[in-house]
C-alpha atoms as a PDB file:
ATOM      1  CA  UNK A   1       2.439 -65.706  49.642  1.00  0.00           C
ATOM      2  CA  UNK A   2       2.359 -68.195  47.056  1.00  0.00           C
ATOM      3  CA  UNK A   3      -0.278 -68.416  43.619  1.00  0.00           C
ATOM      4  CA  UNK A   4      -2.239 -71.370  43.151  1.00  0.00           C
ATOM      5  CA  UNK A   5      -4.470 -72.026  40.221  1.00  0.00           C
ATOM      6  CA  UNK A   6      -7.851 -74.335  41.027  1.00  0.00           C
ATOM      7  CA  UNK A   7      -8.973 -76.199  37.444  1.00  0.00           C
ATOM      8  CA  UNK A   8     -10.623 -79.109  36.929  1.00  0.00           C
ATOM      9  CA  UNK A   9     -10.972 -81.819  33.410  1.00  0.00           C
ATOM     10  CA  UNK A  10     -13.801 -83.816  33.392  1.00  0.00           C
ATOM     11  CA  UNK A  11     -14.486 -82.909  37.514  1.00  0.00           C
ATOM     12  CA  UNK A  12     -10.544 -84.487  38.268  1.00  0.00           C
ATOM     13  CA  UNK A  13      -9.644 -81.156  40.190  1.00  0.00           C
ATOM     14  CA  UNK A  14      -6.228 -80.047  40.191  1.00  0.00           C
ATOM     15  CA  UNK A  15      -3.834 -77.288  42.119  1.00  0.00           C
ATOM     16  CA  UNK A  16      -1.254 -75.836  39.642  1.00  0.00           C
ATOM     17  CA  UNK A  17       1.715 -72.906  40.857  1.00  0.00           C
ATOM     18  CA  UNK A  18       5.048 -72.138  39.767  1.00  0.00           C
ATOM     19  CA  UNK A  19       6.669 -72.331  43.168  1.00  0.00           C
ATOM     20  CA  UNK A  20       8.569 -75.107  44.664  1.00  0.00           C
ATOM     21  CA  UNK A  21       6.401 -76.964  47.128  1.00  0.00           C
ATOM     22  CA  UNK A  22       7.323 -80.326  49.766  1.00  0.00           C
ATOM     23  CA  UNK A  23       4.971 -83.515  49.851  1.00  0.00           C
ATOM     24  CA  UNK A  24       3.438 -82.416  53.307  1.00  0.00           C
ATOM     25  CA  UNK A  25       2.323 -79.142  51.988  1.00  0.00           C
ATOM     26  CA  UNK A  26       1.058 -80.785  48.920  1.00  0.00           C
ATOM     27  CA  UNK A  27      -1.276 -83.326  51.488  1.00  0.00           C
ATOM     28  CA  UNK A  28      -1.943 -80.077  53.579  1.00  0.00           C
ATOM     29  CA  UNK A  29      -3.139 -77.972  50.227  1.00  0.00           C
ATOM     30  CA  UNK A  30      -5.285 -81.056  48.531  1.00  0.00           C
ATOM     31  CA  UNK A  31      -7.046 -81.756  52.103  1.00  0.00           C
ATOM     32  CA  UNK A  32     -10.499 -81.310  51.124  1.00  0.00           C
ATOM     33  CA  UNK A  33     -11.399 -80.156  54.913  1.00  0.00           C
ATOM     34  CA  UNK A  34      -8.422 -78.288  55.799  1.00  0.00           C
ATOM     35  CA  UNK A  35      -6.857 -76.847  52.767  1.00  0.00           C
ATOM     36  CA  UNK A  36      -8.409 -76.041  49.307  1.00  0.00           C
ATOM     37  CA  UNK A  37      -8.977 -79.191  48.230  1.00  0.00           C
ATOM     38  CA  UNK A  38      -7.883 -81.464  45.067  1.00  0.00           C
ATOM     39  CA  UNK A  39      -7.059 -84.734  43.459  1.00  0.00           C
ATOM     40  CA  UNK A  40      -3.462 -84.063  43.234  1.00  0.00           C
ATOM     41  CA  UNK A  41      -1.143 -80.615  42.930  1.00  0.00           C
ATOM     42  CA  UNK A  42       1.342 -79.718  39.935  1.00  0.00           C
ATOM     43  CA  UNK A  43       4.121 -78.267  39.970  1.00  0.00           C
ATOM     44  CA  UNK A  44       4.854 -75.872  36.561  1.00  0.00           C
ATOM     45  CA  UNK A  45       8.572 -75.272  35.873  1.00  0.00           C
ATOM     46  CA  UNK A  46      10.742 -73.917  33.292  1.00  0.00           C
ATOM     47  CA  UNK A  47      11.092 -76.123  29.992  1.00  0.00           C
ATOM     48  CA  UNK A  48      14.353 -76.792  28.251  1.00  0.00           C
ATOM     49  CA  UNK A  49      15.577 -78.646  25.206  1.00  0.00           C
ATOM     50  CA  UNK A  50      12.751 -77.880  23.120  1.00  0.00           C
ATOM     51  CA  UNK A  51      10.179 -78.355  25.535  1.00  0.00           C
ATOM     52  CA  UNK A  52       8.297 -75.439  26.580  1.00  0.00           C
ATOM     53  CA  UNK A  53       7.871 -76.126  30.969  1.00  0.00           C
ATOM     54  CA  UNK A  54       8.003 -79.331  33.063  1.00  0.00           C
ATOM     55  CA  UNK A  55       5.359 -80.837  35.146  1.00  0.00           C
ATOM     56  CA  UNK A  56       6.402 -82.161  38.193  1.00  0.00           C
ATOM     57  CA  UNK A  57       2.963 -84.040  39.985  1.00  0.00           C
ATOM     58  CA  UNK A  58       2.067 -85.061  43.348  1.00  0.00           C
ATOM     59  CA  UNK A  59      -0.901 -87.171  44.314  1.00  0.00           C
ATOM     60  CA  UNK A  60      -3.256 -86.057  47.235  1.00  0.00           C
ATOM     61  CA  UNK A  61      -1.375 -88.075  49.439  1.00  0.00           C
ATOM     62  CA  UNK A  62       2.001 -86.863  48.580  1.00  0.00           C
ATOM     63  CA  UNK A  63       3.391 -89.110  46.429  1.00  0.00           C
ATOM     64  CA  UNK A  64       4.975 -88.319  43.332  1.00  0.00           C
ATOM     65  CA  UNK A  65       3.290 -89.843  40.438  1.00  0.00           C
ATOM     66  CA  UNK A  66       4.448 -90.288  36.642  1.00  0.00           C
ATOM     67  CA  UNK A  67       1.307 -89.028  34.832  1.00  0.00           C
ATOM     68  CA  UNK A  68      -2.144 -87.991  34.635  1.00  0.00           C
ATOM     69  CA  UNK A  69      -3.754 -87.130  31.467  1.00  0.00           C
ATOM     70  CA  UNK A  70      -6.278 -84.736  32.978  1.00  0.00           C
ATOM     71  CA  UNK A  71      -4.029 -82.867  35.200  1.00  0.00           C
ATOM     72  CA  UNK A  72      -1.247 -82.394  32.128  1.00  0.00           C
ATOM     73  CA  UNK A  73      -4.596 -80.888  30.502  1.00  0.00           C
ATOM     74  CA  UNK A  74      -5.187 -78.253  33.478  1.00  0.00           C
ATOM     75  CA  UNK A  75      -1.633 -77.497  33.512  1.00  0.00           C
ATOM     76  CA  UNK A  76      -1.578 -76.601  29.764  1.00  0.00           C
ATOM     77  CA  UNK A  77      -4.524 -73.971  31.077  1.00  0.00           C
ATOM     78  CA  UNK A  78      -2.278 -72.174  33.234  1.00  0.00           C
ATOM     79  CA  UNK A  79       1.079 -72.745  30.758  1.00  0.00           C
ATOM     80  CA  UNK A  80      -0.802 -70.808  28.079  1.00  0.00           C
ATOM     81  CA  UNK A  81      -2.351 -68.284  30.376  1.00  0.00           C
ATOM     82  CA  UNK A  82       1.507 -67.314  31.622  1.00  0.00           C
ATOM     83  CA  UNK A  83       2.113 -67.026  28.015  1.00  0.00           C
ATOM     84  CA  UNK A  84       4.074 -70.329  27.224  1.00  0.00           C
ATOM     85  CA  UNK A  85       4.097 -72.740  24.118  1.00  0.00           C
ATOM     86  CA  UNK A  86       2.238 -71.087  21.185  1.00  0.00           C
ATOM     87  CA  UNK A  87      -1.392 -70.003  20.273  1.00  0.00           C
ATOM     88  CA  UNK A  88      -2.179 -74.161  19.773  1.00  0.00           C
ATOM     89  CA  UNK A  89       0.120 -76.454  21.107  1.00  0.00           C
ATOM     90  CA  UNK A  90       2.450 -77.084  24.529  1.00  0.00           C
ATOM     91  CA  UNK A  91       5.514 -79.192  24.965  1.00  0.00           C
ATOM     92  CA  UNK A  92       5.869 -80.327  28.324  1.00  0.00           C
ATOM     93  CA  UNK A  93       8.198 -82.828  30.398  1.00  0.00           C
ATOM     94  CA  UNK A  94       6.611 -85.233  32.866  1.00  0.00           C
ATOM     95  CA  UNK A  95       7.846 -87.995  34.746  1.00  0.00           C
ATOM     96  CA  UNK A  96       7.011 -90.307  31.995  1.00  0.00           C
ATOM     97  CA  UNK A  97       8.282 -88.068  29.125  1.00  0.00           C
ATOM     98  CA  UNK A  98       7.813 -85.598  27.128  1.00  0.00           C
ATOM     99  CA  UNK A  99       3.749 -85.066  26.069  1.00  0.00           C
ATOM    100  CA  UNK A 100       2.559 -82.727  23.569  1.00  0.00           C
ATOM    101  CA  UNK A 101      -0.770 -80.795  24.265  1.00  0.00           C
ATOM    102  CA  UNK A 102      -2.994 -79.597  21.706  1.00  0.00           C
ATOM    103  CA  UNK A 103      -5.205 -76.433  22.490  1.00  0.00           C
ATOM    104  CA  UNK A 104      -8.518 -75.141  21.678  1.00  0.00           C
ATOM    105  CA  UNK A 105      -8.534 -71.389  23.098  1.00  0.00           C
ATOM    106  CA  UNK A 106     -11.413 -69.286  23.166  1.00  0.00           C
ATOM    107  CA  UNK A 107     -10.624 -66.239  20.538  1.00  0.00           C
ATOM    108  CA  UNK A 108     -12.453 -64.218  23.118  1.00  0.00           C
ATOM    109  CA  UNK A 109     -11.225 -64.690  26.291  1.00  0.00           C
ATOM    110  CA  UNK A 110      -7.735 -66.306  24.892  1.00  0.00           C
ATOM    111  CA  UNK A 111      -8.007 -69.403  27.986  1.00  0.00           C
ATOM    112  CA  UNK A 112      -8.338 -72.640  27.361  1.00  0.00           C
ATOM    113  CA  UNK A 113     -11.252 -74.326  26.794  1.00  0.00           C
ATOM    114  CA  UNK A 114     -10.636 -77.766  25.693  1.00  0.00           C
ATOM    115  CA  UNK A 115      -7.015 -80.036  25.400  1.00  0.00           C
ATOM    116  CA  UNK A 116      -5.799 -83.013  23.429  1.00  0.00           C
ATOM    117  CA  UNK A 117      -2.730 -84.719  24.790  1.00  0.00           C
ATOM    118  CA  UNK A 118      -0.696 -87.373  22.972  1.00  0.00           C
ATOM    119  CA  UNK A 119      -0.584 -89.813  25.741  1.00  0.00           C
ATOM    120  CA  UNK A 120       2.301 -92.099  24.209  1.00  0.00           C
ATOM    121  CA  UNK A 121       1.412 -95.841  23.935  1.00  0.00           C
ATOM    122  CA  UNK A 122      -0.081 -98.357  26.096  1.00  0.00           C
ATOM    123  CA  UNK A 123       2.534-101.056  27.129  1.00  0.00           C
ATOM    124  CA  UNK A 124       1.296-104.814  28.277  1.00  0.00           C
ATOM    125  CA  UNK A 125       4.616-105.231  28.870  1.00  0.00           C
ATOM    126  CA  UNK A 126       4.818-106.580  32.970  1.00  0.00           C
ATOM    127  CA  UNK A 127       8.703-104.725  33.222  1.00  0.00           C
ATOM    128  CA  UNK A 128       7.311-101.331  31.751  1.00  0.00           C
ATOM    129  CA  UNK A 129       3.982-101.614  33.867  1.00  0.00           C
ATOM    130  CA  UNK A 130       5.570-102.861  36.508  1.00  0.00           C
ATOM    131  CA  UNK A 131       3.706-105.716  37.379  1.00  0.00           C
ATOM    132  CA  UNK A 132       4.913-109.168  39.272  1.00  0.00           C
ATOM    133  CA  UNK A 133       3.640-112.637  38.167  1.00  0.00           C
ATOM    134  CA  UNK A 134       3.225-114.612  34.884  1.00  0.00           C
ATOM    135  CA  UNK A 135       1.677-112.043  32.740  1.00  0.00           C
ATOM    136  CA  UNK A 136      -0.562-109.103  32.375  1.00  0.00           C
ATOM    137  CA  UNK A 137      -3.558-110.531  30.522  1.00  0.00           C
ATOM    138  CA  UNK A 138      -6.994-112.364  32.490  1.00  0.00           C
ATOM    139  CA  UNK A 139      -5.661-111.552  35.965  1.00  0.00           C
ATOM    140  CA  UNK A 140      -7.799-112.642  38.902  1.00  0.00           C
ATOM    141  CA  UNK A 141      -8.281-110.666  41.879  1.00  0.00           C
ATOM    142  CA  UNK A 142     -10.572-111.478  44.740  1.00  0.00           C
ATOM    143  CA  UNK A 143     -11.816-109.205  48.391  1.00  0.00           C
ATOM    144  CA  UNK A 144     -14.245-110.431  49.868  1.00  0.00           C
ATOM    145  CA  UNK A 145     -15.911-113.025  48.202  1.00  0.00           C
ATOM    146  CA  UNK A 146     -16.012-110.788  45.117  1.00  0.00           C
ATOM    147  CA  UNK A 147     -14.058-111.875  42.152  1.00  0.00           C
ATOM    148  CA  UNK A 148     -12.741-109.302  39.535  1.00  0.00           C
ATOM    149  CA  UNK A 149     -11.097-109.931  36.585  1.00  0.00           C
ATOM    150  CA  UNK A 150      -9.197-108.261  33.848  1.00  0.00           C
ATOM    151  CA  UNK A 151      -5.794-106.831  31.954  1.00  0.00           C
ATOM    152  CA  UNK A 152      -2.910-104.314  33.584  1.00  0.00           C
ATOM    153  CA  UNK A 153      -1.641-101.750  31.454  1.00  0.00           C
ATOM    154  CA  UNK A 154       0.915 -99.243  31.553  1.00  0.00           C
ATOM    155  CA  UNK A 155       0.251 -95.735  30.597  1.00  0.00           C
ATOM    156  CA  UNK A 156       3.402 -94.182  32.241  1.00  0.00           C
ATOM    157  CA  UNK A 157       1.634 -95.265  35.476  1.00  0.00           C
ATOM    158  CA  UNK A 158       0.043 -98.775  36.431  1.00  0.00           C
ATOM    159  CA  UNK A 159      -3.117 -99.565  35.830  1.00  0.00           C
ATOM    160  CA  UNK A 160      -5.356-102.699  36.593  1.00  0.00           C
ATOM    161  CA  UNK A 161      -8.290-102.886  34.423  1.00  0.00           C
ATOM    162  CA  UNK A 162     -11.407-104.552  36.043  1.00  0.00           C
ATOM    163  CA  UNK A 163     -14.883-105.540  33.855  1.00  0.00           C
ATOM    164  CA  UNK A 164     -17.816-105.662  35.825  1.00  0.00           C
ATOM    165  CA  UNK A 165     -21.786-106.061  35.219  1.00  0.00           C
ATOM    166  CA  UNK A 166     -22.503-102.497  36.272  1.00  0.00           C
ATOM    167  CA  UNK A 167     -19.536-100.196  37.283  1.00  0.00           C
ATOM    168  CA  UNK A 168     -22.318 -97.874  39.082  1.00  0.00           C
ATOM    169  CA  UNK A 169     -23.208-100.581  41.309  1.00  0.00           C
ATOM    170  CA  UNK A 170     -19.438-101.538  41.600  1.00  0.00           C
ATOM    171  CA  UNK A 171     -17.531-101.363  45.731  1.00  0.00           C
ATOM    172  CA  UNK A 172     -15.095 -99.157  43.872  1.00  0.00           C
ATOM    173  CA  UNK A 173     -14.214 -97.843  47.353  1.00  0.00           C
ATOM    174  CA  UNK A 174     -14.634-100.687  49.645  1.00  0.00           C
ATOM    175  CA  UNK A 175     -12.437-102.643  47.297  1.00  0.00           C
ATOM    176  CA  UNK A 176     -10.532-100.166  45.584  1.00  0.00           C
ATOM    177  CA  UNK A 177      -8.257 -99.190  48.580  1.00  0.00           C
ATOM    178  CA  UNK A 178      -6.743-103.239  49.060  1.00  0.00           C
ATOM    179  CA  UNK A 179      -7.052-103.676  44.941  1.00  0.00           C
ATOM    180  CA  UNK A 180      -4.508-100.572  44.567  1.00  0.00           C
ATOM    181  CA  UNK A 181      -1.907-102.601  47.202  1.00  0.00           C
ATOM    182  CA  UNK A 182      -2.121-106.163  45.470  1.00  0.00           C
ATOM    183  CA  UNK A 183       1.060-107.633  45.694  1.00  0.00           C
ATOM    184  CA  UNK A 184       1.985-108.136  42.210  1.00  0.00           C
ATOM    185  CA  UNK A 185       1.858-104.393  41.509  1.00  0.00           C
ATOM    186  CA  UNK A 186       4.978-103.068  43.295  1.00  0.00           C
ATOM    187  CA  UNK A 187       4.273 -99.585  43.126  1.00  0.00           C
ATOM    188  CA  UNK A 188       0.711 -99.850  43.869  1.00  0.00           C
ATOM    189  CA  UNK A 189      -1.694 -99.697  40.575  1.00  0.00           C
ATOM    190  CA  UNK A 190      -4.871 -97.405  39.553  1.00  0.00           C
ATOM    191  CA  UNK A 191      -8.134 -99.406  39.283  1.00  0.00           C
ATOM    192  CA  UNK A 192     -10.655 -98.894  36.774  1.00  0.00           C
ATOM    193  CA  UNK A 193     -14.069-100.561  36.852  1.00  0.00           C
ATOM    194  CA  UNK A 194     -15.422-100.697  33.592  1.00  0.00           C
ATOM    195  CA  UNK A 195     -18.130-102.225  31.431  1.00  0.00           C
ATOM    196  CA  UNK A 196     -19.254-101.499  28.095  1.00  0.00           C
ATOM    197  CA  UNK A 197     -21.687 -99.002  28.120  1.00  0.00           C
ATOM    198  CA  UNK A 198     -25.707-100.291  27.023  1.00  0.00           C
ATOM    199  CA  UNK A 199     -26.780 -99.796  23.682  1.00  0.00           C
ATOM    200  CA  UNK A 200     -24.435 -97.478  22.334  1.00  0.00           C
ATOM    201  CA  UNK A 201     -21.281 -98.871  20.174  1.00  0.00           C
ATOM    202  CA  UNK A 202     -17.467 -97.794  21.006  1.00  0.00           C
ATOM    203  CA  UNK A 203     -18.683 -96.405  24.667  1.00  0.00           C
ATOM    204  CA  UNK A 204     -17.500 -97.487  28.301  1.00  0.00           C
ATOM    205  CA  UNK A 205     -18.691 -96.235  31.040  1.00  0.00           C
ATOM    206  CA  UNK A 206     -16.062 -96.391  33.912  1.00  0.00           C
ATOM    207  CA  UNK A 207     -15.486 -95.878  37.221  1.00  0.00           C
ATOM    208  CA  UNK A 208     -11.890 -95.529  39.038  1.00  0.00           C
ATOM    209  CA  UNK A 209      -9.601 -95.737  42.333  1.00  0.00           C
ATOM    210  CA  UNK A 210      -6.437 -93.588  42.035  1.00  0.00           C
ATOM    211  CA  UNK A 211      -3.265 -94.520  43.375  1.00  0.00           C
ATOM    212  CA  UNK A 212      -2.736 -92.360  46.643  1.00  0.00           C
ATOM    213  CA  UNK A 213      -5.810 -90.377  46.016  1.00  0.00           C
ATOM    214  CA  UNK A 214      -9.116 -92.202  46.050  1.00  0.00           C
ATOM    215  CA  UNK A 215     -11.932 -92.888  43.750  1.00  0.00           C
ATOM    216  CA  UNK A 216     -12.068 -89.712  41.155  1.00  0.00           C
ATOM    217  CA  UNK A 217     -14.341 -88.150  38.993  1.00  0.00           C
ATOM    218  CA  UNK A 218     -12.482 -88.891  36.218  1.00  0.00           C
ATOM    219  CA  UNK A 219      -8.772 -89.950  35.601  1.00  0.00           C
ATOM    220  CA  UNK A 220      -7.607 -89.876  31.999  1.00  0.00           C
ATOM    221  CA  UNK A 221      -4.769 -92.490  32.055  1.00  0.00           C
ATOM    222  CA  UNK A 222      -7.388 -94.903  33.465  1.00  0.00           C
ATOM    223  CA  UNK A 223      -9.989 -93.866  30.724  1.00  0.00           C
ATOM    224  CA  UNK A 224      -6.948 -94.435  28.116  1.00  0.00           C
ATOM    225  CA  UNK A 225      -5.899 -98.190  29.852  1.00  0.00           C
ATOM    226  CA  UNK A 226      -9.270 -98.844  29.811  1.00  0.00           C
ATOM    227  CA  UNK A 227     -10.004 -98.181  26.074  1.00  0.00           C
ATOM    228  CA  UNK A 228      -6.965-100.025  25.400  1.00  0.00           C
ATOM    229  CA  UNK A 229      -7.886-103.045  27.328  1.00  0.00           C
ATOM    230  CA  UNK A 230     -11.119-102.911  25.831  1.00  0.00           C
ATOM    231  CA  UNK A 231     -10.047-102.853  22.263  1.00  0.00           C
ATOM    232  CA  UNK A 232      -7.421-105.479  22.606  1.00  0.00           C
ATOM    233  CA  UNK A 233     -10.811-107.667  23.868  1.00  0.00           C
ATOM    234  CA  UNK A 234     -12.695-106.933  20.771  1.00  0.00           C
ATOM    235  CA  UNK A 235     -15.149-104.560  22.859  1.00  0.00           C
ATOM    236  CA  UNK A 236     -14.793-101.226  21.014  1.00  0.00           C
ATOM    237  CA  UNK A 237     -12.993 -99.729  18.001  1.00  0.00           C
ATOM    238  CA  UNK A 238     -10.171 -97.186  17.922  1.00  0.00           C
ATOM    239  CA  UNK A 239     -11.986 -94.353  19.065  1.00  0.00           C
ATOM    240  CA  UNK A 240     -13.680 -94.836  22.081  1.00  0.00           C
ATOM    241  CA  UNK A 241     -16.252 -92.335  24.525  1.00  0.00           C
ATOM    242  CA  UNK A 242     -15.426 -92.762  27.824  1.00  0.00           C
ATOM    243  CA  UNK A 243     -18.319 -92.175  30.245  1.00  0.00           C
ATOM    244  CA  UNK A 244     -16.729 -90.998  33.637  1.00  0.00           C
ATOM    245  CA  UNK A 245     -18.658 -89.635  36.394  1.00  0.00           C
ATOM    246  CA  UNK A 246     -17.408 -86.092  36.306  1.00  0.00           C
ATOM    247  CA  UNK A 247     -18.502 -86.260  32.257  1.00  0.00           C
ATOM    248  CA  UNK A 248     -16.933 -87.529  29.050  1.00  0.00           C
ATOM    249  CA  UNK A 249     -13.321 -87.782  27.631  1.00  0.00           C
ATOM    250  CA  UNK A 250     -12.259 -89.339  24.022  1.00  0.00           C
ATOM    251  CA  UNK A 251      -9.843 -91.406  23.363  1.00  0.00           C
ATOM    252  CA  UNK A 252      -8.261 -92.238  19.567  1.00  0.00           C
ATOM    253  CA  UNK A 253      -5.658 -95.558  20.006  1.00  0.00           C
ATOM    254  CA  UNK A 254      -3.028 -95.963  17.614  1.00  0.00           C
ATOM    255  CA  UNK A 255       0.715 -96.346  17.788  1.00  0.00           C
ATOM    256  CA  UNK A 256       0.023 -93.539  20.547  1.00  0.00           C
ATOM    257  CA  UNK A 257      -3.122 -92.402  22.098  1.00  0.00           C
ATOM    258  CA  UNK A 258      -4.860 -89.361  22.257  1.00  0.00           C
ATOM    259  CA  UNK A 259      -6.660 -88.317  24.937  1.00  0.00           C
ATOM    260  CA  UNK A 260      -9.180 -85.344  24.876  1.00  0.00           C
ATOM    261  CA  UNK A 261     -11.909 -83.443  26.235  1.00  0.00           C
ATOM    262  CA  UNK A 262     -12.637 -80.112  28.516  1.00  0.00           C
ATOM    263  CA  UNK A 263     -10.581 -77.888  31.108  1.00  0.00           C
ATOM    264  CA  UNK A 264     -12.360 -75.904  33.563  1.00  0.00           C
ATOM    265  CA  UNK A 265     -10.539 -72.621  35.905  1.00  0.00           C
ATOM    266  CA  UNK A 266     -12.459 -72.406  38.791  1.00  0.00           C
ATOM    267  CA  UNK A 267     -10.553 -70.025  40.890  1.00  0.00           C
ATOM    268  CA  UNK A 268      -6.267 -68.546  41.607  1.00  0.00           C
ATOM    269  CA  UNK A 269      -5.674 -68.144  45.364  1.00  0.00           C
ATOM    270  CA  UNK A 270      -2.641 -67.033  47.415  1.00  0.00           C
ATOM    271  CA  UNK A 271      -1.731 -68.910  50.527  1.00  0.00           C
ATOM    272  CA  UNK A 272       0.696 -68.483  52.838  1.00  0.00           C
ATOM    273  CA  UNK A 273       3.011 -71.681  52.827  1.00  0.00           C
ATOM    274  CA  UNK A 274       4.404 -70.880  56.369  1.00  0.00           C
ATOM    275  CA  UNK A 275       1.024 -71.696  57.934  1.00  0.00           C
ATOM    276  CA  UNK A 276       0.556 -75.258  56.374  1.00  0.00           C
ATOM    277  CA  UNK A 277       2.525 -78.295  57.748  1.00  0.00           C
ATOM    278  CA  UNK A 278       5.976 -78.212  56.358  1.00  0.00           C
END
C-alpha cells in the first residue's frame, strides 16, 4: 500500500507521497472519476546539497512539468509534517531549480497554514520560455473568429498571457485546449485570461488553462506571469492581488517573485498501486 496526501492552495488540488510512481498511475490517481482526483501528483524525495527534499511533478495527464507555485506550496505541507526543513522555511529542488518556501505554521496544530515561495524571475526571453517566432511581446492569437492578444512569459514553465474584457465571460475551455498547442510554443504553453480587476487598484482577476491538465482553480505560475505581464504594461504596481476562482494569491515582483497565499490538507489515503493501470 502506498500513502498519499490530498491538499489543495487556492482550490489547485494536489496528490503528494514519498514513493516512486509511473506516468500511467499518476493519470490513473488524478482521474477525477476513477481515482482520487487532482490537478497534478508530486513526487517528495530526499534533498541533497543543501536542499532539504526534491519535487519531482506530474501533470494530470502524465506529463512531467517544471513548476507549479501552488503545488511546491502543498508539498512544503507534507515536507514539514514528515519533519523536514526547519520550523519556517524549506529548500526544495524542482525541475526548474532550487525554490525556497517560507512557512506560516499554526503553533497549535504545528501544520501549515499558509506558504510564500520565491518563484525566481520572470524571463521574456523566447529561448528561456521557449517560444518560436519574432518575439514574445503583443502576440496575436485567433480560434474561431475570436482574437486574443497578449505577452508569453517564462516562469520555469511557458506561459501565454491573454487580456480580455471579462475573463468570467471568457471560452477559457473551448479555446484553451487549441491555445495551449499553438505552434510557436513547442512544449505547449499555460493560458491565462486576465483583465484588470474593476475598481480596485493593483488587482487582476484571472482565469487559466493548464498545460496537460485543464482549466484550474488557480495556478500560481500563471497568477505570477500574469502580474508580470501586467506590470511590464503599466496595469498594476509591484505587488499585485490575484483574483483566481478557487480564491486569492499575492504576488511581490522584483528581481524574483514571491508568490503567496493558503494551503489546505484535506485528507492521507493508502492505495494499492497494483490495482491502478501500470
Amino acid at each position: 500500500m502506498t500513502q498519499f496526501s490530498k491538499l489543495h492552495a487556492t482550490g489547485n488540488d494536489f496528490l503528494v507521497t514519498t514513493n516512486p510512481v509511473t506516468a500511467g498511475q499518476a493519470i490513473a490517481l488524478c482521474d477525477r472519476n476513477r481515482g482520487i482526483g487532482a490537478d497534478g501528483l508530486m513526487v517528495l524525495g530526499p534533498g541533497s546539497g543543501g536542499g532539504d527534499c526534491t519535487m519531482t511533478l506530474f501533470n494530470a495527464d502524465g506529463g512531467l512539468a517544471e513548476m507549479s507555485g501552488n503545488g511546491i506550496r502543498c508539498l512544503a505541507w507534507v515536507a514539514h509534517h514528515r519533519g523536514l526543513g526547519n520550523a519556517t522555511r524549506l529548500v526544495v529542488d524542482s525541475g526548474s531549480g532550487r525554490r525556497e518556501v517560507d512557512l506560516v505554521v499554526d503553533p497549535e496544530t504545528d501544520t501549515v497554514i499558509s506558504a510564500t515561495v520565491d518563484m525566481g524571475p520572470v524571463t521574456f526571453e523566447p529561448d528561456e520560455i521557449p517560444l518560436a517566432g519574432s518575439g514574445p511581446f503583443d502576440i496575436e492569437a485567433e480560434f474561431h473568429g475570436t482574437i486574443y492578444r497578449g505577452d508569453a512569459a517564462g516562469m520555469g514553465n511557458p506561459h501565454l498571457v491573454l487580456f480580455v474584457d471579462d475573463p468570467e465571460v471568457a471560452r477559457v475551455e473551448q479555446h484553451g485546449s487549441r491555445l495551449e498547442h499553438d505552434a510557436r510554443f513547442p512544449n505547449r504553453t499555460n493560458i491565462e485570461f486576465v483583465a484588470p480587476t474593476p475598481g480596485e487598484a493593483d488587482a487582476l482577476t484571472v482565469r487559466t488553462w493548464e498545460r496537460g491538465v485543464g482549466e484550474t482553480l488557480s495556478c500560481g505560475t500563471g497568477a505570477c506571469a500574469a502580474a508580470a505581464v501586467a506590470h511590464r504594461r503599466g496595469l498594476v504596481g509591484t505587488r499585485v492581488k490575484v483574483h483566481e476562482r478557487g480564491g486569492d494569491l499575492t504576488v511581490d515582483l522584483g528581481d524574483s517573485i514571491r508568490l503567496g497565499g493558503s494551503v489546505v490538507h484535506v485528507f492521507d489515503v493508502e492505495i494499492d498501486l497494483q490495482q491502478l493501470i501500470p
